[in-house]
Structure formats: C-alpha cells, structure tokens
C-alpha atoms as a PDB file:
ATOM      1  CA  UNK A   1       0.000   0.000   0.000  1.00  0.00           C
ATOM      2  CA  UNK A   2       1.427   3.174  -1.356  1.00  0.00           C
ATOM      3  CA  UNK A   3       1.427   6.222   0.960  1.00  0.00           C
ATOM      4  CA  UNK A   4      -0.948   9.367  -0.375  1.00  0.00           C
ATOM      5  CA  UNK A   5       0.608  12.341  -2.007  1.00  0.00           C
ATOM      6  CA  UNK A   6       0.548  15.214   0.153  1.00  0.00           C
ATOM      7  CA  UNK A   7      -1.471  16.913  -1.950  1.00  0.00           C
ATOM      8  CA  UNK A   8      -4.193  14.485  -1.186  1.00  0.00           C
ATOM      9  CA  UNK A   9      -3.923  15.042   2.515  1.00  0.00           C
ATOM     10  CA  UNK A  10      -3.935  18.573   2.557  1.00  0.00           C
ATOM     11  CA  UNK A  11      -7.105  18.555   0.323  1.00  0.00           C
ATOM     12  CA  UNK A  12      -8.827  16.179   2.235  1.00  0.00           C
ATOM     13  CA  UNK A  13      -7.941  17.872   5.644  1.00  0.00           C
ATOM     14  CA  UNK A  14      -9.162  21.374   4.786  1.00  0.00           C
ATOM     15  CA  UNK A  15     -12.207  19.990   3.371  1.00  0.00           C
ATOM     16  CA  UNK A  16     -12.838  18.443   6.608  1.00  0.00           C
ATOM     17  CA  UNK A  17     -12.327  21.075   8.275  1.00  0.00           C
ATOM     18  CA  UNK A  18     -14.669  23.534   6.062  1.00  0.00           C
ATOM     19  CA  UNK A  19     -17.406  20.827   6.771  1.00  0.00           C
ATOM     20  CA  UNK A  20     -17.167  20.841  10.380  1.00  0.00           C
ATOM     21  CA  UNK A  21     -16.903  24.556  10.391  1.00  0.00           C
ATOM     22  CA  UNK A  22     -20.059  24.751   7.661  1.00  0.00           C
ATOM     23  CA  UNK A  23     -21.715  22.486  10.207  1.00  0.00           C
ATOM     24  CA  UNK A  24     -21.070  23.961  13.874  1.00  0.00           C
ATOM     25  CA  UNK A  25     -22.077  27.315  11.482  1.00  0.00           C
ATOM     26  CA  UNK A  26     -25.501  26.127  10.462  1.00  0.00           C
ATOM     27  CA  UNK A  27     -26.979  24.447  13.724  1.00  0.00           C
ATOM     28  CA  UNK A  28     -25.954  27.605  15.884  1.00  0.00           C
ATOM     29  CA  UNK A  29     -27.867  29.558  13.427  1.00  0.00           C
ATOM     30  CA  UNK A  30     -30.581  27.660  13.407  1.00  0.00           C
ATOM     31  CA  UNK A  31     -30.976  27.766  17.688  1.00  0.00           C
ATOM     32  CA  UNK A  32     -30.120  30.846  18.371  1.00  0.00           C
ATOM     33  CA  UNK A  33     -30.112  32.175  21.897  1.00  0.00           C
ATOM     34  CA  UNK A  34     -34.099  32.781  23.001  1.00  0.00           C
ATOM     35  CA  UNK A  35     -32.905  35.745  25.420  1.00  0.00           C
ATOM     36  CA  UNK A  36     -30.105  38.138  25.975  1.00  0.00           C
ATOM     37  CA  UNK A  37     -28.130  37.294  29.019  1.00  0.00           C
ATOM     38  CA  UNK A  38     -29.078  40.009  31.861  1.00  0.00           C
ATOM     39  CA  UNK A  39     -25.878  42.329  32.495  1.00  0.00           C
ATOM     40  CA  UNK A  40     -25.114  42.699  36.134  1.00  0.00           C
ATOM     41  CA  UNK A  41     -25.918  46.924  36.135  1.00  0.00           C
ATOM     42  CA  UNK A  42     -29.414  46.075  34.616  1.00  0.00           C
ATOM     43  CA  UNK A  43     -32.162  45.737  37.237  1.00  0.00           C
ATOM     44  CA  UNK A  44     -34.827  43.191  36.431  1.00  0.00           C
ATOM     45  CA  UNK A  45     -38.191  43.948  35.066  1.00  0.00           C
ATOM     46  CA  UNK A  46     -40.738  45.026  37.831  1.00  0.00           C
ATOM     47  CA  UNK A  47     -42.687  41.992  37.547  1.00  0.00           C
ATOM     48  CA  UNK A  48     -39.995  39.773  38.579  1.00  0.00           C
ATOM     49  CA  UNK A  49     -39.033  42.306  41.603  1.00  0.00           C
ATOM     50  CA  UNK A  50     -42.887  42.343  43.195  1.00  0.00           C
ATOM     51  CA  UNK A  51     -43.887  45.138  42.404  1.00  0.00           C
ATOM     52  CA  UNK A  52     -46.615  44.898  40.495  1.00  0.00           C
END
C-alpha cells in the first residue's frame, strides 16, 4: 500500500475542516439564543421584583 501524495492530505484535511466549520455554522444559526443574558448593572423587570 502506497502512501498518499501530500497533496491528497492537505485537500482532504481542509475539506474536513470547512465541513465541520459549515456544520457547527448552520446548527448555531438555526438555535439561536431565546434571550439576551441580563448584564449585572441592569435591574430586572418590575414583575420579577414584586412590584406589580
């Protein structure tokens, strides 16, 4: 069994790795996050403080 030409390998490995990326890509695009994270100097609604 001959040994591939590098060529071969180098093709084949950055085609792999543009179909991983192309993957990981697409199924974080389709679930994107459902709600922005709260940042610590934003006070939550008044609903969820009692208020009302």
């Amino acid at each position: 069994m001959t040994p591939l030409p590098d060529r071969t390998v180098i093709v084949g490995l950055v085609a792999t790795l543009g179909l991983v990326f192309a993957l990981v890509f697409w199924f974080v695009r389709l679930q994107p996050a459902q709600e922005a994270p709260m940042l610590w100097r934003q006070q939550p609604p008044a609903a969820q403080r009692g208020l009302i």
